[in-house]
Every structure is written in structure tokens, then in C-alpha cells.
N, C-alpha and C. Protein backbone atom coordinates (compact mmCIF):
# COMPACT_ATOMS: atom_id res chain seq x y z
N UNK A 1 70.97 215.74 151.16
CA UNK A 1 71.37 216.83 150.29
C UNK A 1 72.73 216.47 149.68
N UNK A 2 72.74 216.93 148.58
CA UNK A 2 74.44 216.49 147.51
C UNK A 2 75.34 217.76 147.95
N UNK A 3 76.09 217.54 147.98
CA UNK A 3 77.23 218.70 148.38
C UNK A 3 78.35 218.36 147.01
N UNK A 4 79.26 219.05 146.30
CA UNK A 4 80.37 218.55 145.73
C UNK A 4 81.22 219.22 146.49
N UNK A 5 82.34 218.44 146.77
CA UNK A 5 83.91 218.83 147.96
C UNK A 5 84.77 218.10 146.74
N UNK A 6 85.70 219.55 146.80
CA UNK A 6 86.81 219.15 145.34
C UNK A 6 88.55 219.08 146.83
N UNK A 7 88.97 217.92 146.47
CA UNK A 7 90.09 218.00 147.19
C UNK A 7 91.18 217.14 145.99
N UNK A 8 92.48 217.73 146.46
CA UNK A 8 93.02 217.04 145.87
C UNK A 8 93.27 215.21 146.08
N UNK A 9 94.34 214.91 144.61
CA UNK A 9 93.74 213.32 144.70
C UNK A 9 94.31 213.23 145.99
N UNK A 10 95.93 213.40 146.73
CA UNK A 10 96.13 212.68 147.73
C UNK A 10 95.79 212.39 148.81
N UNK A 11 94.54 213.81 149.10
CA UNK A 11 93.80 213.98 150.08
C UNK A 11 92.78 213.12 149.72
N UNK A 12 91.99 213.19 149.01
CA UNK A 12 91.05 212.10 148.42
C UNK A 12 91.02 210.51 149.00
N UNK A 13 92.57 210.16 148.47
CA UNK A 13 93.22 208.69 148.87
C UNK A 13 93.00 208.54 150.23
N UNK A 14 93.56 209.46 150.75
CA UNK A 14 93.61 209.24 152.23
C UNK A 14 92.18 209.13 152.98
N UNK A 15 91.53 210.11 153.01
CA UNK A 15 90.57 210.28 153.70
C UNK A 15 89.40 208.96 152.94
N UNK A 16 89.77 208.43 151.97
CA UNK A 16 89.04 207.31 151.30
C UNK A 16 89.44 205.86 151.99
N UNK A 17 90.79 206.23 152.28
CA UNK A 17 90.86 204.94 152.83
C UNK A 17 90.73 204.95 154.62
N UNK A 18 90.54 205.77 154.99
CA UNK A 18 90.58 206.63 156.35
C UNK A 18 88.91 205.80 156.76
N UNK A 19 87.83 206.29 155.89
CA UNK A 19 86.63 205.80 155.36
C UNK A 19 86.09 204.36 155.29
N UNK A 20 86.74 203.71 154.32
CA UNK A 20 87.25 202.05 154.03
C UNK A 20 87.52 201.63 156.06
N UNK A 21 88.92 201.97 156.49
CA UNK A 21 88.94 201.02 157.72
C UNK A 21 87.89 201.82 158.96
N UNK A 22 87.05 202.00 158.33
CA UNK A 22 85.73 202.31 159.48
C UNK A 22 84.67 201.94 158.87
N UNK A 23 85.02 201.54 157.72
CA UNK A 23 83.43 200.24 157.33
C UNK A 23 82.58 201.54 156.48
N UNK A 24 82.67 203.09 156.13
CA UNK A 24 81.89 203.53 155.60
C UNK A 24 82.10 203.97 154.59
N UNK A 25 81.27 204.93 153.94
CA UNK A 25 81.45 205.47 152.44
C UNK A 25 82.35 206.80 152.97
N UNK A 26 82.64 207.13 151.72
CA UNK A 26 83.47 208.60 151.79
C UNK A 26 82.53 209.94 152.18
N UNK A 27 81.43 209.45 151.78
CA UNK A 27 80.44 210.79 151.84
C UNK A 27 79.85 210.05 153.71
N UNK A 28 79.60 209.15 153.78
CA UNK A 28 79.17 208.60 155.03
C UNK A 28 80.09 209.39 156.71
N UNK A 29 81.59 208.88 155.81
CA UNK A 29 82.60 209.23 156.56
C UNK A 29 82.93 210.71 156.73
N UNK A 30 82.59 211.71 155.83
CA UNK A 30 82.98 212.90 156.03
C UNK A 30 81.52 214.05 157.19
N UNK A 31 80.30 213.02 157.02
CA UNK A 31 79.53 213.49 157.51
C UNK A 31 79.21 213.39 158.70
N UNK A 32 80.09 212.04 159.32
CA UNK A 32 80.30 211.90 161.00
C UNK A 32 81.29 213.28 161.33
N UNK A 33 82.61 213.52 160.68
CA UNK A 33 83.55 214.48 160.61
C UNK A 33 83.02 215.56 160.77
N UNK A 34 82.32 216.01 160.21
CA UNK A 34 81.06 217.35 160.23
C UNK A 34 80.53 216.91 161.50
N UNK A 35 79.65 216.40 161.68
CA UNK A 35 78.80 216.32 162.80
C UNK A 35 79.26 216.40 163.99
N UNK A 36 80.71 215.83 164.19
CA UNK A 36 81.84 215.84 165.27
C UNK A 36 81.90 216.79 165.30
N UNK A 37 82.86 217.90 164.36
CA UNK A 37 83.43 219.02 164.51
C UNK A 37 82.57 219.83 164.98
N UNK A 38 81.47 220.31 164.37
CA UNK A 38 79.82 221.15 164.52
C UNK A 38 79.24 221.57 165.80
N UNK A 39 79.58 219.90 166.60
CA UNK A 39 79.22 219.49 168.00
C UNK A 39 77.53 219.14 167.94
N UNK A 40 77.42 217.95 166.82
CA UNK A 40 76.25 217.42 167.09
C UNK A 40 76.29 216.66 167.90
N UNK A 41 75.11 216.63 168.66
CA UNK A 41 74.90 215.37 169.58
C UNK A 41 75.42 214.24 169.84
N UNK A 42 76.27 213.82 170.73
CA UNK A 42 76.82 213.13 170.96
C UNK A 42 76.61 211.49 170.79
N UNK A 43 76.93 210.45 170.27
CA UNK A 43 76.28 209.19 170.13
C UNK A 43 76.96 208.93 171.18
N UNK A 44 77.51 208.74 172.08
CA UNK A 44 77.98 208.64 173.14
C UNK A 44 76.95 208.37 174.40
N UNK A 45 76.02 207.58 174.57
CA UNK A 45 75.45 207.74 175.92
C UNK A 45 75.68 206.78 176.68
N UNK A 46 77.14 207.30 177.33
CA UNK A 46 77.61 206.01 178.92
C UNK A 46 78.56 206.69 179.45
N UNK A 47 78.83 205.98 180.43
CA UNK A 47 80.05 206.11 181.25
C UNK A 47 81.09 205.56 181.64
N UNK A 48 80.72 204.64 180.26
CA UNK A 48 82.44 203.43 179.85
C UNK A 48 83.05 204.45 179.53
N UNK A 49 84.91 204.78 180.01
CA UNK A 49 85.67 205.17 179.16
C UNK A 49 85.71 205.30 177.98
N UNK A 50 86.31 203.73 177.92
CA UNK A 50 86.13 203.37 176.27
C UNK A 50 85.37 203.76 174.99
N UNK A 51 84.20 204.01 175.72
CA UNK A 51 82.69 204.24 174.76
C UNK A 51 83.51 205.79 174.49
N UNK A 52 84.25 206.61 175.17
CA UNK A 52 83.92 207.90 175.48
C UNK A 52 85.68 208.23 174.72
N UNK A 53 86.87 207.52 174.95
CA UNK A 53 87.59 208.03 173.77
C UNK A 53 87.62 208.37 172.53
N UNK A 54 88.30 209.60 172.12
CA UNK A 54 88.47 209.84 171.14
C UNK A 54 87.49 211.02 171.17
N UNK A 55 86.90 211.55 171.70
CA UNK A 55 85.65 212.25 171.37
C UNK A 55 85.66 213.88 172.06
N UNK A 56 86.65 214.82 171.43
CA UNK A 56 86.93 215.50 172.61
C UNK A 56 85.03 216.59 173.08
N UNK A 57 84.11 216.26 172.56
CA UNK A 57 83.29 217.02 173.16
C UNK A 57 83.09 216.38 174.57
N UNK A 58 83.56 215.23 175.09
CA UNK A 58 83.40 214.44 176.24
C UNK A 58 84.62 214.64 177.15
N UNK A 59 85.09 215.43 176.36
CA UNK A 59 86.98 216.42 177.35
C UNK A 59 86.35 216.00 178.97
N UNK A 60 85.41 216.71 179.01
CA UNK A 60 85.03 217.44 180.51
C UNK A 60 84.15 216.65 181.47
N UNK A 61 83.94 215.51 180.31
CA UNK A 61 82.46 214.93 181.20
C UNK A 61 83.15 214.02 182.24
N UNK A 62 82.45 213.92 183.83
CA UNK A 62 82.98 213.07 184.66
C UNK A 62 82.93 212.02 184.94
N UNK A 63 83.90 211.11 184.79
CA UNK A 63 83.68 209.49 184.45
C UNK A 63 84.00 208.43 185.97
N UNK A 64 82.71 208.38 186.48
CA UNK A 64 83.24 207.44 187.78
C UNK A 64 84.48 206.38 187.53
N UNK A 65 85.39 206.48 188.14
CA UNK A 65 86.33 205.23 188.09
C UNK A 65 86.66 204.81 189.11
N UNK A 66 86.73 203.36 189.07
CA UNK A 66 86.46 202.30 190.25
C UNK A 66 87.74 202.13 190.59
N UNK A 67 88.35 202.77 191.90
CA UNK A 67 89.53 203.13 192.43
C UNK A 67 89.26 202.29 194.18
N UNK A 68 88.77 200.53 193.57
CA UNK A 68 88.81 199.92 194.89
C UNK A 68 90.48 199.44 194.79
N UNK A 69 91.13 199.03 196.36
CA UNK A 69 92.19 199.22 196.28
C UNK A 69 92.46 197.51 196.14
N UNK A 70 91.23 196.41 195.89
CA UNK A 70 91.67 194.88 195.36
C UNK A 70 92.88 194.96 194.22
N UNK A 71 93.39 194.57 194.43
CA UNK A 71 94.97 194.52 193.42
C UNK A 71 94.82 193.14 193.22
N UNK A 72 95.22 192.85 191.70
CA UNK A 72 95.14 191.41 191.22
C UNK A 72 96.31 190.64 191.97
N UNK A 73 95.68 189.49 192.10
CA UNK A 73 96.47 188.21 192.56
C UNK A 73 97.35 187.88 191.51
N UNK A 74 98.29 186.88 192.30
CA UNK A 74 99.41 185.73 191.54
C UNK A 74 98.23 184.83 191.37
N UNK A 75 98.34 184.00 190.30
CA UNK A 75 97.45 182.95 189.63
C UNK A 75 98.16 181.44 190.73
N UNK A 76 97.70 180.89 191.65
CA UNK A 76 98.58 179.59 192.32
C UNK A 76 98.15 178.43 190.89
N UNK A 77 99.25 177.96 190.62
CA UNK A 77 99.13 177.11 189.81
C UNK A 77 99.01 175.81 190.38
């Protein structure tokens, strides 16, 4: 579906180039933004951290973390 969203230019710029360093279009990019905010379904399915920053619908979810007490070594050269 076409939507028209009137913003101004500087907002425009930004969120265009916001768009650009995530590899998508402006309309691509505003529709993950929606879908985030909305609380669509999560693309998220793990229990890597990593996978799971940034994403606050995952605030709450419980993330096993590997709290063995091996502490890294000195490297013997």
C-alpha cells in the first residue's frame, strides 16, 4: 500500500541517511520503524544477546548467561 508522509527536508535527510547505513530504502526503513513501534512480531528468534539488542520488546525476555567461573588465562609465550 502507498502511504504519502510529508516531513520536513531536515528530517527527511536524516532519517534518509539513517536508511542508507542499514542498506535500505526510506520507505523500507520507515516500515521496520512501524513494525517495531506497533510491536510486530519479533524477528528475533534466539537467545544470543547480541541477536536481542536494541529491541526493547525483548526488555523482559530471559537470557541464559554462561556465568562459569573459567577466567581467561595469561597467553605463555
Amino acid at each position: 500500500m502507498n502511504v504519502t508522509v510529508k516531513l520536513n527536508q531536515e528530517l527527511y535527510v536524516s532519517a534518509r541517511h539513517r536508511a542508507v547505513d542499514d542498506g535500505l530504502s526510506l520507505s523500507a526503513w520507515l516500515a521496520k520503524l512501524i513494525d517495531r513501534e506497533i510491536g510486530g512480531a519479533s524477528s528475533v528468534d534466539s537467545d544470543n544477546l547480541l541477536d536481542c539488542l536494541g529491541d526493547e520488546r525483548l526488555a523482559e525476555r530471559d537470557l541464559p548467561l554462561d556465568t562459569t567461573s573459567d577466567l581467561p588465562k595469561d597467553i605463555q609465550w
